[in-house]
Protein backbone atom coordinates (compact mmCIF):
# COMPACT_ATOMS: atom_id res chain seq x y z
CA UNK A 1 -6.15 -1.01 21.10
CA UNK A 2 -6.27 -4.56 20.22
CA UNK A 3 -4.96 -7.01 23.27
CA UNK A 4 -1.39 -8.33 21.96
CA UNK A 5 -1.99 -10.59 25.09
CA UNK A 6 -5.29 -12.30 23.49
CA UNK A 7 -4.14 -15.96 22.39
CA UNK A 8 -4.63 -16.09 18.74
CA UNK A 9 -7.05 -18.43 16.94
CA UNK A 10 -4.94 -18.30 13.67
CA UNK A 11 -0.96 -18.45 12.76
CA UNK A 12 0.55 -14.97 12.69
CA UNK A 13 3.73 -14.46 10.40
CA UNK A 14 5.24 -12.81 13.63
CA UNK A 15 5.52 -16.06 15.51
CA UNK A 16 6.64 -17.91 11.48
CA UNK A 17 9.59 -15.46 11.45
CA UNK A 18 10.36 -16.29 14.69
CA UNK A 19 10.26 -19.85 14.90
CA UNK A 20 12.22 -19.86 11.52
CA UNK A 21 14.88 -17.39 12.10
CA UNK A 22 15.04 -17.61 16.05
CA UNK A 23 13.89 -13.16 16.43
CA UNK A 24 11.75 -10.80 15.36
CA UNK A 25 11.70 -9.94 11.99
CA UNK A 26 10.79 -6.64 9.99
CA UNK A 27 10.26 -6.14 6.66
CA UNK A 28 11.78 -2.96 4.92
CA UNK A 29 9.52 -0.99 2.05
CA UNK A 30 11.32 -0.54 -1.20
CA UNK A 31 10.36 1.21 -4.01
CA UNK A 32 11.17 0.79 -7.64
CA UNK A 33 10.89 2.80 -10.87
CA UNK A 34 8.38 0.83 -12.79
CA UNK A 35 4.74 0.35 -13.66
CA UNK A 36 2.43 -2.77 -13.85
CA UNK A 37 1.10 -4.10 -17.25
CA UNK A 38 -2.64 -3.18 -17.00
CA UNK A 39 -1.38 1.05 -17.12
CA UNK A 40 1.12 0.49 -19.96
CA UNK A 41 -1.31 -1.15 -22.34
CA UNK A 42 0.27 -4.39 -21.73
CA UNK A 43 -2.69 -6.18 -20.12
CA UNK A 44 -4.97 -3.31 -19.47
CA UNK A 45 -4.87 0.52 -19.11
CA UNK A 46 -5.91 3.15 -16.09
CA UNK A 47 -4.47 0.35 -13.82
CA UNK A 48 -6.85 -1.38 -10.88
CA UNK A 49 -9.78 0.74 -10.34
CA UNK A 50 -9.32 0.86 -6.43
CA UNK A 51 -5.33 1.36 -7.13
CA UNK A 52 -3.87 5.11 -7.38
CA UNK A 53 -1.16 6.40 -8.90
CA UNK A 54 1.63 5.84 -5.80
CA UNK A 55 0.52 2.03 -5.74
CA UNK A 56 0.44 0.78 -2.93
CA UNK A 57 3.11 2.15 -1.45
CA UNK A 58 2.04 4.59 1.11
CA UNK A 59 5.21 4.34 3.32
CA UNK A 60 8.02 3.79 0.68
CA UNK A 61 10.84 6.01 0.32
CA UNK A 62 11.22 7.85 -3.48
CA UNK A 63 12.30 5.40 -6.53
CA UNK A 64 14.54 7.63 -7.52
CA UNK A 65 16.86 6.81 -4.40
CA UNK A 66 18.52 3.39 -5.13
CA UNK A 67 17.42 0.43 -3.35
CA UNK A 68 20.86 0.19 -0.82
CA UNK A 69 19.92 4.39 -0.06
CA UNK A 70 15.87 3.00 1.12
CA UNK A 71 17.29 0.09 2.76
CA UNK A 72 20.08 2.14 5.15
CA UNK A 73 17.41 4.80 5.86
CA UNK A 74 15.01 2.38 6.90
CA UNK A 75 16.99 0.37 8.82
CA UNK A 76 18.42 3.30 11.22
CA UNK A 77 14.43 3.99 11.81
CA UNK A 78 13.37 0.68 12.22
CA UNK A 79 16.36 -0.77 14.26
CA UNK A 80 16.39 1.13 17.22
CA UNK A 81 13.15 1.77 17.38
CA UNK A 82 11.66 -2.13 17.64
CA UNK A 83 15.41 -3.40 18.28
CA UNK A 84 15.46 -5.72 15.45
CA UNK A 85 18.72 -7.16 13.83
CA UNK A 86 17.43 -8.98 11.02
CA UNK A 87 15.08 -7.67 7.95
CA UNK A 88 13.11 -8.71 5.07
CA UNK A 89 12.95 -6.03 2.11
CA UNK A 90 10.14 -5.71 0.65
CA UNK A 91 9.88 -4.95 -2.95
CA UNK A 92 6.50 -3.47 -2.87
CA UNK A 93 4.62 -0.84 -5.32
CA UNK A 94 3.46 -1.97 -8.71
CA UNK A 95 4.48 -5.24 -10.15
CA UNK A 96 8.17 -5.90 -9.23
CA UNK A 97 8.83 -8.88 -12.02
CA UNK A 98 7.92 -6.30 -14.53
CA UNK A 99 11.02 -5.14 -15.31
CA UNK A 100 13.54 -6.20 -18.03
CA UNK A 101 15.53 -9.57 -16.55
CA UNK A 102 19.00 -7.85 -16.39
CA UNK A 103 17.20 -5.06 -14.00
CA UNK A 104 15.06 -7.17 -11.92
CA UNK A 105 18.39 -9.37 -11.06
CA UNK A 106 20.41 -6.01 -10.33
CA UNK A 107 17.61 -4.75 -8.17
CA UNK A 108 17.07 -8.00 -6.53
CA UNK A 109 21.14 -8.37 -5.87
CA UNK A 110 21.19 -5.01 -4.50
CA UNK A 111 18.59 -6.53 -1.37
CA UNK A 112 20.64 -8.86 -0.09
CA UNK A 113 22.25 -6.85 2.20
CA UNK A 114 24.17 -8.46 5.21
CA UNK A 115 20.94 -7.83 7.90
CA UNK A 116 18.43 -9.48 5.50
CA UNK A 117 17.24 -13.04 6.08
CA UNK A 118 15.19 -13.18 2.48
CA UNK A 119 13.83 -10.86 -0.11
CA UNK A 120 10.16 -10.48 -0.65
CA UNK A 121 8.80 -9.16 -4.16
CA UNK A 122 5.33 -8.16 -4.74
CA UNK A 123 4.04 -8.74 -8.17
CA UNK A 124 1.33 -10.00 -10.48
CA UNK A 125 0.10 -13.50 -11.97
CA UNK A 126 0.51 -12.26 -15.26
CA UNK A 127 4.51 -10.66 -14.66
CA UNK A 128 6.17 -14.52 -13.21
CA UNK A 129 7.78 -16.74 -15.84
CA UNK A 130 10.63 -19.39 -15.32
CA UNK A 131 13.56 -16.91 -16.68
CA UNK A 132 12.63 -14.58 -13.54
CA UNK A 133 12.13 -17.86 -11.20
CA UNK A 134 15.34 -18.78 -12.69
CA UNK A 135 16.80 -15.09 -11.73
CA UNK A 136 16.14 -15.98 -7.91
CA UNK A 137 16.81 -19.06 -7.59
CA UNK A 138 20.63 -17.95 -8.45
CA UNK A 139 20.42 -15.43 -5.87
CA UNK A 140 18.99 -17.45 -3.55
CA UNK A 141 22.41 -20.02 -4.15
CA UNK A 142 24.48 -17.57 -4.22
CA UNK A 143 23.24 -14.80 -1.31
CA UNK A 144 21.89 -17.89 1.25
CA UNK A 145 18.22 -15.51 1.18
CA UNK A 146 14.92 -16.80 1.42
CA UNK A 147 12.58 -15.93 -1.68
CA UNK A 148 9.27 -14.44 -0.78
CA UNK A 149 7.01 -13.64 -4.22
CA UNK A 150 3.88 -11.80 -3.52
CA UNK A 151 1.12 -12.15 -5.53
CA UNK A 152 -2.03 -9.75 -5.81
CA UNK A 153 -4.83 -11.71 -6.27
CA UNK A 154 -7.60 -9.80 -4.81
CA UNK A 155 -10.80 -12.30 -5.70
CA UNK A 156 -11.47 -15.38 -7.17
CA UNK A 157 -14.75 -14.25 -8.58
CA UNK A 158 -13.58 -13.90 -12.19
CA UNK A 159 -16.41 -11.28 -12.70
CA UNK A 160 -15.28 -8.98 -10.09
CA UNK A 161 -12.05 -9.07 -11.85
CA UNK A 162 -12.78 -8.09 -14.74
CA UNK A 163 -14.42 -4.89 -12.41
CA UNK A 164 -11.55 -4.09 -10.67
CA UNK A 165 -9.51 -4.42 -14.31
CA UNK A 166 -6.96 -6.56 -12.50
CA UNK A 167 -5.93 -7.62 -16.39
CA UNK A 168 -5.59 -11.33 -15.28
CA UNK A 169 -7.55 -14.12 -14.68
CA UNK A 170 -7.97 -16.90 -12.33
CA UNK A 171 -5.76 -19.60 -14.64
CA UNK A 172 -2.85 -17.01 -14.51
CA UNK A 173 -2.82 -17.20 -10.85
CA UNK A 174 -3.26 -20.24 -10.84
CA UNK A 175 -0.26 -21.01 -13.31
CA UNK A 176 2.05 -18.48 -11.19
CA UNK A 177 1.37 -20.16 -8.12
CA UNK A 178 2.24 -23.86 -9.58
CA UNK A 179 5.12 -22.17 -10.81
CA UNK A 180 6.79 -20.63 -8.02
CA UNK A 181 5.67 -24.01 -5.75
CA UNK A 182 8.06 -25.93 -8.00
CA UNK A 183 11.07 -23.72 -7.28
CA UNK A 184 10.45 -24.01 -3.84
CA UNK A 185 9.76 -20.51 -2.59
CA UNK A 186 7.38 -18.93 -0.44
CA UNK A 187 3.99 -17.47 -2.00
CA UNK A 188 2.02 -14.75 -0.18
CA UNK A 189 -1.47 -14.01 -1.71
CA UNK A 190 -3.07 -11.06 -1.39
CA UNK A 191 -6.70 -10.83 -1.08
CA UNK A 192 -10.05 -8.22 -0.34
CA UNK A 193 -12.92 -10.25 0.72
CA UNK A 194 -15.14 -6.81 0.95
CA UNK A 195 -15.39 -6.22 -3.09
CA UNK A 196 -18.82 -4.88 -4.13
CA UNK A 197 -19.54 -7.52 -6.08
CA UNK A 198 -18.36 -10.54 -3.77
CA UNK A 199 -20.42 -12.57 -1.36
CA UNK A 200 -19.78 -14.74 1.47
CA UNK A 201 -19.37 -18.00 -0.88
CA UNK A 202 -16.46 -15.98 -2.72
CA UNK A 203 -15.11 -15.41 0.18
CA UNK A 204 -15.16 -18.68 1.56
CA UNK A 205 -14.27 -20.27 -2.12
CA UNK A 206 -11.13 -18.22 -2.04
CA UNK A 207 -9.89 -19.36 1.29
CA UNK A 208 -10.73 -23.14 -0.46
CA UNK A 209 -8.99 -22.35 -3.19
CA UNK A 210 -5.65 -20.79 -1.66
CA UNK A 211 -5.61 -24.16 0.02
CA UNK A 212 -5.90 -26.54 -2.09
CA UNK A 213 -2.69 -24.58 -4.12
CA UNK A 214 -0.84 -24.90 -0.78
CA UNK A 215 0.19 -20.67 -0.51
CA UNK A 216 2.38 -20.20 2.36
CA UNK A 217 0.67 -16.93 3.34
CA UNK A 218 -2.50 -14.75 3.25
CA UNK A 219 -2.59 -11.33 3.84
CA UNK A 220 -6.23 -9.43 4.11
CA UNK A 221 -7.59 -6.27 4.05
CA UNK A 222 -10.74 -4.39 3.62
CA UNK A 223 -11.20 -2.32 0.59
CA UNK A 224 -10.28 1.42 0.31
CA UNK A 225 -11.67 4.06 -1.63
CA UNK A 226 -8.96 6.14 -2.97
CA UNK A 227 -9.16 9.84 -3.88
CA UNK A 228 -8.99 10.19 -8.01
CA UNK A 229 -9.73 6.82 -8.52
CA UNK A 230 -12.22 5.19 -10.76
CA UNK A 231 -13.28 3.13 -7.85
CA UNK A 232 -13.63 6.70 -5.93
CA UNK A 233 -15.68 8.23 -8.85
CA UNK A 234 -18.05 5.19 -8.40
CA UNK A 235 -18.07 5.08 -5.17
CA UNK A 236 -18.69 9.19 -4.80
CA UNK A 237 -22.01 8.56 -7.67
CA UNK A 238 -23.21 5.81 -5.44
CA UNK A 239 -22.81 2.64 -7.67
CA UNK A 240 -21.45 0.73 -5.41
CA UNK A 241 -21.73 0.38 -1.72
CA UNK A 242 -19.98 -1.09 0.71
CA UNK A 243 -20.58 -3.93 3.90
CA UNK A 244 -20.33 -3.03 7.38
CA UNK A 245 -17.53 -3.50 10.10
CA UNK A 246 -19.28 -6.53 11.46
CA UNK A 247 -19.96 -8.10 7.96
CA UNK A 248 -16.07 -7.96 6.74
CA UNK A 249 -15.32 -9.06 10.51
CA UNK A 250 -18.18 -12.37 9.31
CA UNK A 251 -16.50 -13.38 5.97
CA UNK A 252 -12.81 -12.63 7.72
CA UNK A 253 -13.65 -15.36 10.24
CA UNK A 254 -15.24 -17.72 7.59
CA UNK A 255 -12.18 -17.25 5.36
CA UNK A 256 -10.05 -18.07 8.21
CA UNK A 257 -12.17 -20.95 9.26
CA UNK A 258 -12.06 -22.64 5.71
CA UNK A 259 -8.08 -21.46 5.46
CA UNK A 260 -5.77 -24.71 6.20
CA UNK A 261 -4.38 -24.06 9.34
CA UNK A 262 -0.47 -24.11 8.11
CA UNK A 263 -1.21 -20.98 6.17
CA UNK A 264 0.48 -17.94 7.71
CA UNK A 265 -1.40 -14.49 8.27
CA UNK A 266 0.77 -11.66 7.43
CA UNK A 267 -2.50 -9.52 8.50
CA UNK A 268 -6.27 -9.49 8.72
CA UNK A 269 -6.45 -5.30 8.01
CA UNK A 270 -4.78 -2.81 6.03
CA UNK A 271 -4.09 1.07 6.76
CA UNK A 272 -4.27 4.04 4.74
CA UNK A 273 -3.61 7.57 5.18
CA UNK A 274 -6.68 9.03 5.54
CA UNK A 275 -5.73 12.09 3.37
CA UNK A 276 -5.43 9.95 0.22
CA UNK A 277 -8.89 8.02 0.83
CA UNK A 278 -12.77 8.33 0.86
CA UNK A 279 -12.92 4.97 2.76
CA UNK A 280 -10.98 3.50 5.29
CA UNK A 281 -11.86 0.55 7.78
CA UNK A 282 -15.35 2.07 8.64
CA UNK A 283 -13.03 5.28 10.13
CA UNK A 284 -11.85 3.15 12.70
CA UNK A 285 -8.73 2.36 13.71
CA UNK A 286 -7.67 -1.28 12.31
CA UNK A 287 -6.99 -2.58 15.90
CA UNK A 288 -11.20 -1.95 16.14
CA UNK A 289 -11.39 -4.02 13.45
CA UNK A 290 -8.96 -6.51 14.39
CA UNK A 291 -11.20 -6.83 17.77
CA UNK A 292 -14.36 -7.24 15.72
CA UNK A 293 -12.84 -10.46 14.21
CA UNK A 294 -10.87 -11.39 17.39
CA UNK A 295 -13.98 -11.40 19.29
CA UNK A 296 -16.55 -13.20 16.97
CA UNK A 297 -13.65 -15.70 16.70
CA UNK A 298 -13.61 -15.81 20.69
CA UNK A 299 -18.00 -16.02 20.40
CA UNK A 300 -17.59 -19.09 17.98
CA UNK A 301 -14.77 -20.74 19.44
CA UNK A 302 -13.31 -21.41 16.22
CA UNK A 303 -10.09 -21.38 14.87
CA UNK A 304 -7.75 -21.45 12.03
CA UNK A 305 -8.63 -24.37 9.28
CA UNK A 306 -11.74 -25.64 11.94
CA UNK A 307 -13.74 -26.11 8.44
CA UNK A 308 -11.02 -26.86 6.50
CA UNK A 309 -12.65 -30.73 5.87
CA UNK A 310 -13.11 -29.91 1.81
CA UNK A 311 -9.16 -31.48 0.76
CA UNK A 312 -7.68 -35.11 -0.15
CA UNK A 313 -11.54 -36.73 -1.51
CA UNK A 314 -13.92 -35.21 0.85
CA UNK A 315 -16.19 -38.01 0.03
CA UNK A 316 -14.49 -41.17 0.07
CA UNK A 317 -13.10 -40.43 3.79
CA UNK A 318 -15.83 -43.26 4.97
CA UNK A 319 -14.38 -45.32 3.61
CA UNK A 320 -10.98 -44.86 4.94
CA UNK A 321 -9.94 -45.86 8.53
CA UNK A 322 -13.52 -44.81 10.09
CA UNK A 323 -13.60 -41.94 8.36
CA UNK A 324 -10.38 -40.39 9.86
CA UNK A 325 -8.48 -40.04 6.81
């Protein structure tokens, strides 16, 4: 298993939630009835080809139970078992803004329970707008809870999205991003730098890109192949192919190299259940993984934001103080 005592070259979200609320900090699955707008016809239909028909939401609890039910049942797992006090839930499966605005503010209400420090909602580019911006900002007033918006991103190689039928585009991530920046909440972007069609300079324009927009956090994974997917059928005829261990471990470090270094790293690998995949992490355990990019970190002696030399006119820095602006 990976060695928790390793120093780490990169900024963990574990030590951000402790430095800003003083423990540890867990965050709490919930589930909602709902869809996203590229399987409704909205934006797209058939949904993300690498995305089943649960989501992403491999460890929630039903939708059907209400979100105060999945938060209590939770809670008396997680508490005793990592002794924490203080929680973060996590609206997670399918696009989470997608709702009508008098439900998303009920659902949203019905997380701020006494043990939770913030809310965090996982959604799409396409599904933020001020009236739901406006929605939280309320809460946050009147409920004293941090705002965490997630947003799946994926690649900024706008042919790859098309692809994966993500049912956006770069500019709408772009817009949701400037958005949520001006009300002053935390963004999380979600990306997998081992796409088919991707390369290394995707990868590293990505990590650029997040940047220069100023996210708050990253979190990474390596693609998986799940079962009835189109990505699966694909994957099963041999159209696309995938990188090696060692290669995602490569364009994880150069991401993280070119990522500023005030960006926090929720994670640098996923998991999924095995029974609902064809692929996961090279059929490894992530901690393997996790070592792969710990190590080549350790071989380069590099670090978090070590490249990061691209912001604030690259090319006019000789002619500011020496070159040290």
């Amino acid at each position: 298993m990976s060695d928790t005592t390793r120093p780490k070259r990169y900024r963990m979200v574990s030590k951000f939630y402790k430095e800003t609320y003083g423990e540890k900090v867990y965050k709490l699955p919930v589930a909602l009835p709902l869809t996203c707008p590229n399987r409704d016809g909205s934006a797209g239909v058939g949904g993300c080809t690498f995305c089943g028909e649960i989501g992403a939401g491999y460890e929630n609890r039903p939708a059907w139970m209400t979100v105060r039910m999945q938060l209590e049942e939770n809670i008396a797992h997680i508490g005793p078992k990592y002794k924490a006090k203080k929680f973060i839930p996590y609206y997670q499966n399918f696009s989470n803004t997608y709702l009508p605005l008098e439900d998303f503010k009920s659902y949203m209400e019905q997380g701020c329970i006494d043990e939770s420090v913030g809310i965090a909602i996982a959604t799409r580019p396409d599904c933020i707008s001020n009236e739901y911006l406006d929605v939280l900002q309320d809460i946050q007033q009147r409920f004293h809870k941090d705002i965490y918006i997630e947003l799946g991103l994926q690649t900024v190689n706008y042919h790859t999205l098309e692809k994966i039928n993500r049912g956006h585009d770069l500019a709408q991530f772009i817009d949701a991003v400037l958005r949520i920046k001006r009300y002053g909440f935390n963004v999380t972007t979600h990306m997998i730098v081992n796409l088919p069609w991707d390369t290394m300079e995707d990868t590293i324009e990505g990590a650029k890109i997040l940047s220069s927009l100023g996210v708050d956090q990253v979190k990474l994974h390596a693609l998986y192949i799940v079962k009835h997917t189109l990505m699966a059928k694909w994957y099963e005829e041999g159209q696309i192919t995938l990188i090696s261990a060692e290669e995602y471990a490569e364009r994880v470090v150069q991401f993280l190299r070119h990522l500023h270094p005030d960006i926090v790293l929720q994670r640098l690998v996923g998991r999924a259940p095995e029974d609902n995949t064809l692929f996961t992490n090279w059929s490894m355990g992530w901690w393997r993984v996790q070592d792969l990019i710990d190590d080549m970190m350790d071989e380069l002696d590099a670090h978090q934001g070590d490249l990061c030399d691209y912001l604030n006119g690259k090319a006019v820095r000789k002619f500011i103080d020496g070159g040290q602006a």
